[in-house]
N, C-alpha and C. Protein backbone atom coordinates (compact mmCIF):
# COMPACT_ATOMS: atom_id res chain seq x y z
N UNK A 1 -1.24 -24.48 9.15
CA UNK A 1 -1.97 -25.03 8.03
C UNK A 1 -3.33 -25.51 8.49
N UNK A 2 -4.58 -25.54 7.54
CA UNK A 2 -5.62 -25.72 8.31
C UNK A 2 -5.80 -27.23 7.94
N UNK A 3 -6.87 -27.93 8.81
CA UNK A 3 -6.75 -29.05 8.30
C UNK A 3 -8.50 -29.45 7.66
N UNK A 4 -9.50 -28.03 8.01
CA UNK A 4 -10.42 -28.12 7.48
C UNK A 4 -11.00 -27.61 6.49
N UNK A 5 -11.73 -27.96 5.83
CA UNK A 5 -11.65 -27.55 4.81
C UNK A 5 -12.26 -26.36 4.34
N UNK A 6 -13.24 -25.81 5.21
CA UNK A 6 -14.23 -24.68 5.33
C UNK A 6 -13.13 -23.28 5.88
N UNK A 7 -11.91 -23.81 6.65
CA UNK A 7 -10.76 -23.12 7.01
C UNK A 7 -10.07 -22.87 6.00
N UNK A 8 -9.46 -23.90 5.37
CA UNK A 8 -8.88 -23.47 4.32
C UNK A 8 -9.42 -22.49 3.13
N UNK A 9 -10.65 -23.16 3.17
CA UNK A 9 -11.42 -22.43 1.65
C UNK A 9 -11.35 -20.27 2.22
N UNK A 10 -11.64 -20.01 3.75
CA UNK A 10 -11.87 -18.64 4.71
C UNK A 10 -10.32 -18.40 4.48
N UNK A 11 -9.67 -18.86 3.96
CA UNK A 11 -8.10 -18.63 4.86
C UNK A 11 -7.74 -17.89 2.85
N UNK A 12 -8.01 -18.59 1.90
CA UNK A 12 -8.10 -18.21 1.13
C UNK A 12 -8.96 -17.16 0.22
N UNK A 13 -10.18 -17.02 0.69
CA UNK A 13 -11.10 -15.93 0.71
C UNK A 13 -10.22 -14.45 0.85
N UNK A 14 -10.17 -15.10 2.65
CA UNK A 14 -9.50 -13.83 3.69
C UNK A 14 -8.30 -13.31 2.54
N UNK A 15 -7.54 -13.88 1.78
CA UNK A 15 -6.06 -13.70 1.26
C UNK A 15 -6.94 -12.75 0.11
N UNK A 16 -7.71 -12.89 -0.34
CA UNK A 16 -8.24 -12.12 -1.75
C UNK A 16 -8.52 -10.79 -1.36
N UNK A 17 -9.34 -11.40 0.09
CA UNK A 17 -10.13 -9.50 0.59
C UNK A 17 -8.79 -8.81 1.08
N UNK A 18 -7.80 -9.30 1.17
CA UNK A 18 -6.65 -8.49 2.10
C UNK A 18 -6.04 -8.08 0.63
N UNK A 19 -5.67 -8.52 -0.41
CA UNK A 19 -5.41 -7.81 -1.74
C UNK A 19 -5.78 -6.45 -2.05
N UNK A 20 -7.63 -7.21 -1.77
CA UNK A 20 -8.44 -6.76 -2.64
C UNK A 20 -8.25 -4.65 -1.73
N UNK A 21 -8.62 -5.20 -0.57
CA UNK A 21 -8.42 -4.09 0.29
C UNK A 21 -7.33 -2.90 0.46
N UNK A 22 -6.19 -4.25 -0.10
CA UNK A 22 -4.87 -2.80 -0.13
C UNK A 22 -4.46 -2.23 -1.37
N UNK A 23 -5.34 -2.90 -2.55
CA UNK A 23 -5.41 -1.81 -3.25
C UNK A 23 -6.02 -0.68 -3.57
N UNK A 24 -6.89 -0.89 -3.08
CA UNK A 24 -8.10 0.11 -3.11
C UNK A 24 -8.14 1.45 -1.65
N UNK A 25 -7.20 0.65 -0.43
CA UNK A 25 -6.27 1.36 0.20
C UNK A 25 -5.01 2.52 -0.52
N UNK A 26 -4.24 1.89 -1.31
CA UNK A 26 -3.45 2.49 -1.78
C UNK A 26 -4.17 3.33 -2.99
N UNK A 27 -5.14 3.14 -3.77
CA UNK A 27 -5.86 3.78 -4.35
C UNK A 27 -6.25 4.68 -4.28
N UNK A 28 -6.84 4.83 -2.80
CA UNK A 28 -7.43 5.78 -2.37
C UNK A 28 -6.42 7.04 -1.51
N UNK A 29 -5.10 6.32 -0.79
CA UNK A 29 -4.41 7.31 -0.39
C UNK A 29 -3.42 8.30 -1.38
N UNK A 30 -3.35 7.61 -2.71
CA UNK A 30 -2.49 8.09 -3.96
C UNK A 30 -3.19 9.59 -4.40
N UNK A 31 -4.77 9.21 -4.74
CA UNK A 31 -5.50 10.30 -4.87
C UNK A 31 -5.78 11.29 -3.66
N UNK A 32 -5.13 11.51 -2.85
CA UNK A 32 -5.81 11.96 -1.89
C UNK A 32 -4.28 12.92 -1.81
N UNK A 33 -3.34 12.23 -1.99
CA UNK A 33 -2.29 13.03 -2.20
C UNK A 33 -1.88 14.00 -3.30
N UNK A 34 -2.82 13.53 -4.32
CA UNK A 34 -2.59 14.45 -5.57
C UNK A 34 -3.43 15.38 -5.44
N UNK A 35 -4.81 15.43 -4.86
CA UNK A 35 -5.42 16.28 -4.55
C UNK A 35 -4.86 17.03 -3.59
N UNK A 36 -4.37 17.07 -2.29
CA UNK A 36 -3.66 18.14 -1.88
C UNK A 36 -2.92 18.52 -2.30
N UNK A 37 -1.69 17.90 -3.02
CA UNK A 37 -0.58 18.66 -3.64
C UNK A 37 -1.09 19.74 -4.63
N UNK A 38 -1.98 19.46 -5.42
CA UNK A 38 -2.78 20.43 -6.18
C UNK A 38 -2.73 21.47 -5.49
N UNK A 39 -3.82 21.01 -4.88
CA UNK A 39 -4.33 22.43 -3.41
C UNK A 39 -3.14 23.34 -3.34
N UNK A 40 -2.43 22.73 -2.81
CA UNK A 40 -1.15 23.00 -2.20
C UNK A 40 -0.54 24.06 -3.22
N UNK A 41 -0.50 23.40 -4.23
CA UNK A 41 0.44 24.17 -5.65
C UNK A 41 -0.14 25.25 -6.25
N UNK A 42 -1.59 25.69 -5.63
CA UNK A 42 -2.33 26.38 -5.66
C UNK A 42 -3.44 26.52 -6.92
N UNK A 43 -3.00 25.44 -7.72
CA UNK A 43 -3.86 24.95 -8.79
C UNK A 43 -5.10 24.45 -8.47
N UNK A 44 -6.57 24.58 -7.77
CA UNK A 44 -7.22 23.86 -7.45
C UNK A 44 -8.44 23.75 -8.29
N UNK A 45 -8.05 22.42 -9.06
CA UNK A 45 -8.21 22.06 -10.55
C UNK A 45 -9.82 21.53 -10.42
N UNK A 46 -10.86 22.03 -10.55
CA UNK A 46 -12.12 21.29 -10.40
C UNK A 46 -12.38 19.39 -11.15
N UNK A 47 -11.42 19.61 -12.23
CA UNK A 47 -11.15 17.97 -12.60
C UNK A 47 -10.77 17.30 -11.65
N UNK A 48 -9.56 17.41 -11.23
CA UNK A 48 -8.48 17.09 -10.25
C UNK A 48 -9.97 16.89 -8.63
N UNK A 49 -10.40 17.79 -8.55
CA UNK A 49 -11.70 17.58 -7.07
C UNK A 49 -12.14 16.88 -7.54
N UNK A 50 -12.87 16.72 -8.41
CA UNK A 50 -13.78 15.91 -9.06
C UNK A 50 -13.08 13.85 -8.79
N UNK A 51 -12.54 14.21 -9.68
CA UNK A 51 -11.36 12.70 -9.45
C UNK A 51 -11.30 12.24 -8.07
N UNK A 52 -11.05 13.13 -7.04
CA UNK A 52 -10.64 12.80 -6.45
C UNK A 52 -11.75 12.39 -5.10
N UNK A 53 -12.72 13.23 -5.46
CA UNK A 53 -13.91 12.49 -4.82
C UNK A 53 -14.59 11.75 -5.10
N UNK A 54 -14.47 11.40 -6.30
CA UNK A 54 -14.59 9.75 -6.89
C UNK A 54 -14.23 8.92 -6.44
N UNK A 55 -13.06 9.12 -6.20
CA UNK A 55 -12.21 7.74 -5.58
C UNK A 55 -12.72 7.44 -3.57
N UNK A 56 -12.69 8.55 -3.38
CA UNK A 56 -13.40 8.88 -2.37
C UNK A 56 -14.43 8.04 -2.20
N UNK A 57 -15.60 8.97 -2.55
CA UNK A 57 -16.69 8.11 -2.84
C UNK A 57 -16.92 6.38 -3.15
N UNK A 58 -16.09 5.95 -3.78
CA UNK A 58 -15.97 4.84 -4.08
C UNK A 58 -15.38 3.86 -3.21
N UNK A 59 -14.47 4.44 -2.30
CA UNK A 59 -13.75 3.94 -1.32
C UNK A 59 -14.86 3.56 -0.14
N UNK A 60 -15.56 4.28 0.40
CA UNK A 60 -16.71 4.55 1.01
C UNK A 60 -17.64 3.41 0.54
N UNK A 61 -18.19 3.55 -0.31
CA UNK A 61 -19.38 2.32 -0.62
C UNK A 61 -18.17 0.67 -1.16
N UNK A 62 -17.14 0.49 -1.34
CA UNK A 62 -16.75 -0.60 -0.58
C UNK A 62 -16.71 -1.39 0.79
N UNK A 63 -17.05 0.06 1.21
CA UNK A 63 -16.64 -0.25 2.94
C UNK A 63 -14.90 -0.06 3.10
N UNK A 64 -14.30 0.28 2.52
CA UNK A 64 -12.86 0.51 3.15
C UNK A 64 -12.71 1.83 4.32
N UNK A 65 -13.36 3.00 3.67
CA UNK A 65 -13.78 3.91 4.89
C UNK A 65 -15.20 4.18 5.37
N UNK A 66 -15.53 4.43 6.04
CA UNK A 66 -16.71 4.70 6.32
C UNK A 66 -17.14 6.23 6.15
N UNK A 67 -18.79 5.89 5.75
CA UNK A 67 -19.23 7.65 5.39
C UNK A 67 -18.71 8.25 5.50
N UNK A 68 -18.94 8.49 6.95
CA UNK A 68 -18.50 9.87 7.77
C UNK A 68 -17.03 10.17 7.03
N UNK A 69 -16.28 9.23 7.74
CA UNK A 69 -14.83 9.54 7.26
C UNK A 69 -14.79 10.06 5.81
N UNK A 70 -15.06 9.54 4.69
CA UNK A 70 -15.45 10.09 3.42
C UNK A 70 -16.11 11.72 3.79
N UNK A 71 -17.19 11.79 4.08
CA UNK A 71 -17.70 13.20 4.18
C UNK A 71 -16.23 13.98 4.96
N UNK A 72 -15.45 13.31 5.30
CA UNK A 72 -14.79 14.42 6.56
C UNK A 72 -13.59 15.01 5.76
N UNK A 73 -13.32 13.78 5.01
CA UNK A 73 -12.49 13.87 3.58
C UNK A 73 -12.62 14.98 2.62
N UNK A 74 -13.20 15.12 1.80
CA UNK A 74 -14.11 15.76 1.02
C UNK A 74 -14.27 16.98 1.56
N UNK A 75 -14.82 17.18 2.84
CA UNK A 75 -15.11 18.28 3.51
C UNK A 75 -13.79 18.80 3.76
N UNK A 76 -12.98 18.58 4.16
CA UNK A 76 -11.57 19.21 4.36
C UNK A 76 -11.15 19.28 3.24
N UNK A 77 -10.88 18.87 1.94
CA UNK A 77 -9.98 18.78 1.03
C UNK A 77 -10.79 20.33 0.00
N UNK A 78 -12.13 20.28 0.38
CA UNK A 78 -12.93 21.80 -0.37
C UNK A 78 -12.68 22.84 0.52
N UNK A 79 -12.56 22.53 1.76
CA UNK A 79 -12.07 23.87 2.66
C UNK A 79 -10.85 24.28 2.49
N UNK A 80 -9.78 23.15 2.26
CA UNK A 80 -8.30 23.87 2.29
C UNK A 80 -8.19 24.25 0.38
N UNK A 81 -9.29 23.72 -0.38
CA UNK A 81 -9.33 24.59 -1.85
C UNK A 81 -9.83 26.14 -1.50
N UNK A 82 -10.50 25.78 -1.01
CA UNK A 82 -11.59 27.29 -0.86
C UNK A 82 -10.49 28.13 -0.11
N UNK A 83 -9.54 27.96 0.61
CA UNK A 83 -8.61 28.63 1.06
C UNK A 83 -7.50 28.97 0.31
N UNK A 84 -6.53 27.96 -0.29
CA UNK A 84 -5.81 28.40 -1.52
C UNK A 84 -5.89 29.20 -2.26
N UNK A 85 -7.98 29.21 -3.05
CA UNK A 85 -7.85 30.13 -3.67
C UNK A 85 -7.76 31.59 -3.39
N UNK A 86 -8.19 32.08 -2.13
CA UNK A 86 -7.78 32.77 -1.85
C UNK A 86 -7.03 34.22 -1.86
C-alpha cells in the first residue's frame, strides 16, 4: 500500500493504462485473427482488409505497437491475400 500520495494517485493512473492497454491489446489481436481466417477461407474481403488495418493503424498511433510492427502487419496480412487469391 502506498503511503504517498503522488504514489497512490501513479498506482491508480498505472491501473487505468493497464485496462486501457489490454483492451485495445485484445482489440487488436481479435481483428487480426479475423483477417487471416478470411485470408485463410479464401474470401479476401477488401472490407474485411480495410477493417482490419484500421484497427491496426490505430493500435500503432496509441503506442500499443510500434510503426514498424504495424507496417510489418499489414505488409504480411496483403501478401498472404495476394497469395490466396491466387
Amino acid at each position: 500500500m502506498a503511503n504517498i500520495r503522488s504514489a497512490e494517485k501513479q498506482r491508480r493512473q498505472a491501473e487505468k493504462a493497464k485496462a486501457r492497454n489490454r483492451a485495445g491489446t485484445s482489440r487488436l489481436k481479435s481483428a487480426l485473427k479475423k483477417v487471416r481466417s478470411t485470408v485463410e477461407g479464401g474470401g479476401a474481403d477488401s472490407a474485411v482488409m480495410a477493417s482490419g488495418f484500421s484497427v491496426i493503424d490505430k493500435a500503432a498511433k496509441k503506442g500499443l505497437i510500434k510503426s514498424n510492427t504495424a507496417d510489418r502487419y499489414k505488409s504480411r496480412l496483403s501478401a498472404s491475400a495476394k497469395r490466396a487469391a491466387k
